[in-house]
Structure formats: C-alpha cells, structure tokens
C-alpha atoms as a PDB file:
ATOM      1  CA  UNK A   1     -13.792  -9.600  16.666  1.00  0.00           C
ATOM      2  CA  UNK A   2     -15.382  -8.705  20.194  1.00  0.00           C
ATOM      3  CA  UNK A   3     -18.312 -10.995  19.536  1.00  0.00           C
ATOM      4  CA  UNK A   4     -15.840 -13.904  18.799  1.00  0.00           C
ATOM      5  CA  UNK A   5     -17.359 -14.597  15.540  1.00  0.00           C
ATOM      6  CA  UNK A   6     -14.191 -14.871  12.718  1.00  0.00           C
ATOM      7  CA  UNK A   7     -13.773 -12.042  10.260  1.00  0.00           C
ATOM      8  CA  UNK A   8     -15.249 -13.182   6.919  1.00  0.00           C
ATOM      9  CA  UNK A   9     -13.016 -13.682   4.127  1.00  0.00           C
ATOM     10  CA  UNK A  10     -14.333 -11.309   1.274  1.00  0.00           C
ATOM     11  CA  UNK A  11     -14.632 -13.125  -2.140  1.00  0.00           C
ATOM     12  CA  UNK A  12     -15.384 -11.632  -5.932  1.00  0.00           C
ATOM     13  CA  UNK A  13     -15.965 -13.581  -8.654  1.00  0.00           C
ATOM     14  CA  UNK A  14     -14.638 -12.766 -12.043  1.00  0.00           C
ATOM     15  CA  UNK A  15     -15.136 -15.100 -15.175  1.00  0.00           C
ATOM     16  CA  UNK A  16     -16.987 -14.405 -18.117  1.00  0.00           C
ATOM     17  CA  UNK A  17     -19.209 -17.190 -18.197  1.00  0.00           C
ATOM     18  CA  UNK A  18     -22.497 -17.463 -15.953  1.00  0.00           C
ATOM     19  CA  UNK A  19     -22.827 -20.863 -15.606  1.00  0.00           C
ATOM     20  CA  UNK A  20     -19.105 -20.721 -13.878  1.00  0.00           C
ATOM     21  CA  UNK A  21     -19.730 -17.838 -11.800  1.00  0.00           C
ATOM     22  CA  UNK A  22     -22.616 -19.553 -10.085  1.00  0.00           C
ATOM     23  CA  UNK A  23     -21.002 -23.102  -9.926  1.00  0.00           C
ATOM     24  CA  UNK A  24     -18.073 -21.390  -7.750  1.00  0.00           C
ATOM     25  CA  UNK A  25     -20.693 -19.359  -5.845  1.00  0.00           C
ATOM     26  CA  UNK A  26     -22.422 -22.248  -5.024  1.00  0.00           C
ATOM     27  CA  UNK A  27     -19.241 -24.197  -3.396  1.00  0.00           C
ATOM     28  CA  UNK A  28     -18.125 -20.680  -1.929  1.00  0.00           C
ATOM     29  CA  UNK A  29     -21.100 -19.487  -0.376  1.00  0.00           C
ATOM     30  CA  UNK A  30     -21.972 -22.779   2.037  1.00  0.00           C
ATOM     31  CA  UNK A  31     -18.641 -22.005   3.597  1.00  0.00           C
ATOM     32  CA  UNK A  32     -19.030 -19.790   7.039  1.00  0.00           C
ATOM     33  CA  UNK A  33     -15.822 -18.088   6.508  1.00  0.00           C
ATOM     34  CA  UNK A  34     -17.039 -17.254   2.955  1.00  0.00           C
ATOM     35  CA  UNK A  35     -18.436 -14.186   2.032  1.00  0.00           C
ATOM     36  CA  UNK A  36     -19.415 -14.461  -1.531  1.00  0.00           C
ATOM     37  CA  UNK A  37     -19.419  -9.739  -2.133  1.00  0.00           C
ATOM     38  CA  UNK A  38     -19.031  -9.331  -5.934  1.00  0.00           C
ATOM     39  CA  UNK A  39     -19.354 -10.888  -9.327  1.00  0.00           C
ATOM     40  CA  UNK A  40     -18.028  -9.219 -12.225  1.00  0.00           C
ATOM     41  CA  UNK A  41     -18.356 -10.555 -15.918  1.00  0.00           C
ATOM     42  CA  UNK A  42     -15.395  -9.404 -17.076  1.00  0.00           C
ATOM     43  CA  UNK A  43     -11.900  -8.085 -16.236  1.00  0.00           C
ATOM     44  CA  UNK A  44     -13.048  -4.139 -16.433  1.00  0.00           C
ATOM     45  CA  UNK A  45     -16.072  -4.652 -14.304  1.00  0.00           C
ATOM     46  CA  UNK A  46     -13.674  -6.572 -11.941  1.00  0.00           C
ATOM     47  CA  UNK A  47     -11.885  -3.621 -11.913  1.00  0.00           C
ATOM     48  CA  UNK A  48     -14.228  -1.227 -10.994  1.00  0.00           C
ATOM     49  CA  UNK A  49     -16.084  -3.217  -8.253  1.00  0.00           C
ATOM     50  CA  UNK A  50     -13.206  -4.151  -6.944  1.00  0.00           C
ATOM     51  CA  UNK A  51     -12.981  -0.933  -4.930  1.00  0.00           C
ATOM     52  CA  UNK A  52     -17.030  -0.240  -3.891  1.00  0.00           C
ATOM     53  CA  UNK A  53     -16.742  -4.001  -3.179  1.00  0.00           C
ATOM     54  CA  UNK A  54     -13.332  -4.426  -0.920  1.00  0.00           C
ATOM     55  CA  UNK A  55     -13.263  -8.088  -1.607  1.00  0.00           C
ATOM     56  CA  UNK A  56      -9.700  -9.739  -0.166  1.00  0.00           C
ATOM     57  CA  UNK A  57      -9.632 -12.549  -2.816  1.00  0.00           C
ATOM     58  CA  UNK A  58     -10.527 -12.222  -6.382  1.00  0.00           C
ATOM     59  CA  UNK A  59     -11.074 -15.325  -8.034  1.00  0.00           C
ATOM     60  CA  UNK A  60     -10.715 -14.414 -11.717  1.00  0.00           C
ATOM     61  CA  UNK A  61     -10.736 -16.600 -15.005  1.00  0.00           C
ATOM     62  CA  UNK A  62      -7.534 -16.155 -17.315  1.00  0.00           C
ATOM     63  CA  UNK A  63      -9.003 -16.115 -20.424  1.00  0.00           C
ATOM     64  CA  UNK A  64     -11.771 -13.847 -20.703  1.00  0.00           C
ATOM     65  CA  UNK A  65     -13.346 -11.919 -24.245  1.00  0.00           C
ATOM     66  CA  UNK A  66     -11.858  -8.192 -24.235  1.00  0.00           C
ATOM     67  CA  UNK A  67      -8.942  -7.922 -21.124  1.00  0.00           C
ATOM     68  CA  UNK A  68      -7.748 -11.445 -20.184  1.00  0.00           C
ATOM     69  CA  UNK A  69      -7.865 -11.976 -16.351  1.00  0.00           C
ATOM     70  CA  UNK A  70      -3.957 -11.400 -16.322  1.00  0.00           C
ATOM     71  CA  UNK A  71      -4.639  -7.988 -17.740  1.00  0.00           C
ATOM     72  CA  UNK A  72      -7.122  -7.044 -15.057  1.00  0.00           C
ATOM     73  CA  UNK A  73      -5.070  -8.700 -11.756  1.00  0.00           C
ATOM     74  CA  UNK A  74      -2.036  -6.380 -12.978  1.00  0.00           C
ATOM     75  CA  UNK A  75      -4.377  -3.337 -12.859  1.00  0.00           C
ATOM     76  CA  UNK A  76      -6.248  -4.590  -9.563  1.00  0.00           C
ATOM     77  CA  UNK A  77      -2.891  -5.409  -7.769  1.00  0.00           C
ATOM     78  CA  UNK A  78      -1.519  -1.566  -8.864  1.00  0.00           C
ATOM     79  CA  UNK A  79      -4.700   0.063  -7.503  1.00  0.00           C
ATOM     80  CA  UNK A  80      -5.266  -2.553  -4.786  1.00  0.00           C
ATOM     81  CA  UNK A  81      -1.950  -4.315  -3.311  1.00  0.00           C
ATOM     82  CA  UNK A  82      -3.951  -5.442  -0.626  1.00  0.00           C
ATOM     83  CA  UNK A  83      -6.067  -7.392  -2.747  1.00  0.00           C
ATOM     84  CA  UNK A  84      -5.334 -11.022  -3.036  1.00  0.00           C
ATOM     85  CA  UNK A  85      -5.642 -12.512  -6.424  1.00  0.00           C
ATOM     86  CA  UNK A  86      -6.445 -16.487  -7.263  1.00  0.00           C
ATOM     87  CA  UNK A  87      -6.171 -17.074 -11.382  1.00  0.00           C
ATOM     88  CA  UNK A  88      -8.624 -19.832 -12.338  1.00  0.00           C
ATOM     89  CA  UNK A  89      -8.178 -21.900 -16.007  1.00  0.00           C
ATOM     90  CA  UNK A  90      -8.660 -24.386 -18.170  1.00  0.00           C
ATOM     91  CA  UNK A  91      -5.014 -24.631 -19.199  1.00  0.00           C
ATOM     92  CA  UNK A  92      -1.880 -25.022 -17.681  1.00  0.00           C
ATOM     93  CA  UNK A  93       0.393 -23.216 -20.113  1.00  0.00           C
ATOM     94  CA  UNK A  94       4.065 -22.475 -18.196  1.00  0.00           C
ATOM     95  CA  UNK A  95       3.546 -18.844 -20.177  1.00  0.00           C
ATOM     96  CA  UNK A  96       0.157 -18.286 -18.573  1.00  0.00           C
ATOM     97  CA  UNK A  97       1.272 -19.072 -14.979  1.00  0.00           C
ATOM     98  CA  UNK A  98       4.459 -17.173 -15.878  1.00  0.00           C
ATOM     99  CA  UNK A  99       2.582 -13.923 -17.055  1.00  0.00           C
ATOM    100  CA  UNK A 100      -0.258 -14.211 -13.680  1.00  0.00           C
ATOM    101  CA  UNK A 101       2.762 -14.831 -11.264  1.00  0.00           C
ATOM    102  CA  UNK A 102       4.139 -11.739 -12.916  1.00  0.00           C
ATOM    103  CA  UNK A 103       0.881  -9.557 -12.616  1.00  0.00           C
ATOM    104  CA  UNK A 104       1.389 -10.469  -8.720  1.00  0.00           C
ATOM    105  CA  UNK A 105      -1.361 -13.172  -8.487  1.00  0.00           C
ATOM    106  CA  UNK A 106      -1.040 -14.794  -5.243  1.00  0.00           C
ATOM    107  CA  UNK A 107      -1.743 -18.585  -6.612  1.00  0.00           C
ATOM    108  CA  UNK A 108      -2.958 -20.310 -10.281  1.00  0.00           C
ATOM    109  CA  UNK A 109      -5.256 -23.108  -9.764  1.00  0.00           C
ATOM    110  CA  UNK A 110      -6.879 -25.562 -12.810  1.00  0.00           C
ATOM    111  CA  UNK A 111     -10.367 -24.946 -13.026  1.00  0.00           C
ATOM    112  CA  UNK A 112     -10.446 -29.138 -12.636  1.00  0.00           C
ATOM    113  CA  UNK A 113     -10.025 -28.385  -9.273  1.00  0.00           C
ATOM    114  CA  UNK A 114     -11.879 -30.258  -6.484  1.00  0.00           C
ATOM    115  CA  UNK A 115     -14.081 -28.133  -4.381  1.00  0.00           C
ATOM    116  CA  UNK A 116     -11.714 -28.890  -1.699  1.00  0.00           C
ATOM    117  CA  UNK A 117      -8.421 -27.925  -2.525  1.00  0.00           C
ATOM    118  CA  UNK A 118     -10.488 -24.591  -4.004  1.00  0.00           C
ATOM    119  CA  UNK A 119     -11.465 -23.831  -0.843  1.00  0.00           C
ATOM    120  CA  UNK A 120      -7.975 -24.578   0.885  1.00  0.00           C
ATOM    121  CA  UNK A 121      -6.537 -22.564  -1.916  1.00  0.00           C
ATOM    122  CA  UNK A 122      -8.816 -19.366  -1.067  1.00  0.00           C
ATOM    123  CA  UNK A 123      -8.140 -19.723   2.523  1.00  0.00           C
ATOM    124  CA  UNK A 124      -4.720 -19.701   2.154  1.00  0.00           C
ATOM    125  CA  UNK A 125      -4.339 -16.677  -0.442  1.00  0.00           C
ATOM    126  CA  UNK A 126      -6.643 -14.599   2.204  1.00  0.00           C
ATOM    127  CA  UNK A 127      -3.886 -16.051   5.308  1.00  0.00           C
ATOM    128  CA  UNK A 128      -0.867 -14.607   3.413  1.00  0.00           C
ATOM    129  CA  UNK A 129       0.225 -17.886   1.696  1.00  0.00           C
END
C-alpha cells in the first residue's frame, strides 16, 4: 500500500455458538493484521455474507445445526475460489478432515488450539499456505 501500512487480512466468523464467536473475536481482533468483517451464525448466513463481506479467511465450525460447516465451505469455495477457508472442531475424525479437505478447505485446526498456532494458522491460509 502507498502509505506503507500492510493490507489487512479479512476474517469472518462462522460457528453457531455465541460464546465461540466472541472468544475467537476476541484473540483475532487485538491482532493489527486482523480485520475481524463478518460473523455469521450459521453455514447459510456464511454464505450470503460472504459476498457483501469479501472476507479472505472464513473461519467456520464443522458441526453446525441445519448445513454443517463442510456443507457451506463447498458452496463458498464454488461461488468464491478466492476465499480461503479454515475448518474449526471439536473432533478429529479422519472422515471429517477427509470430507473439509474435499470441500477445498485450505487447513482443519482442533478448536483446542492455542491462540498462537490459531493465529499462525490464519496467517498462513491468507499467504497461500
């Protein structure tokens, strides 16, 4: 950029549960590479913010009520192949890393996480990695 500031990296949020949302907000936002654009509740309202907000990482749950995160990455990555997608969960199930990989997520990540390799993880998706 001409003001030699670094381009944000764009961010949306996608799990179904509040308290989540606003834990990984909370570790995102702090970061001033971050830019924390979206928050969606579930996969379908990922969907459709996904293009007013232009976020290039979506951090989405796998397991949500109605269209699993999976589900909604597939659609996202059809409509959106620039769009990089980081699955978050609770489980580490070879099928459910199989079936994101598959749906062209760019990583899978345990939501037991530390805040640092989260953040490592994002920054890499959003470089290409």
């Amino acid at each position: 950029m001409a003001d030699g500031k670094m381009a944000k990296v764009r961010i949306m949020i996608v799990d179904d549960h509040e308290v989540v949302r606003s834990g990984l907000k909370a570790i995102l936002e702090p970061e001033d590479d971050f830019d924390v654009v979206g928050e969606a509740a579930s996969g379908e309202e990922a969907i459709a913010q996904v293009a007013a907000h232009r976020p290039e990482v979506v951090l989405t749950d796998v397991r949500m009520e109605e269209m699993s995160g999976i589900e909604a990455c597939r659609t996202i990555k059809n409509a959106h192949p620039e769009v990089n997608v980081l699955m978050l969960t609770s489980y580490s199930e070879e099928e459910a890393v199989t079936a994101a990989i598959m749906a062209g997520a760019s990583a899978y990540l345990l939501k037991n996480v530390g805040r640092s390799e989260l953040i490592k993880a994002i920054r890499g998706v959003a470089a290409g990695q």
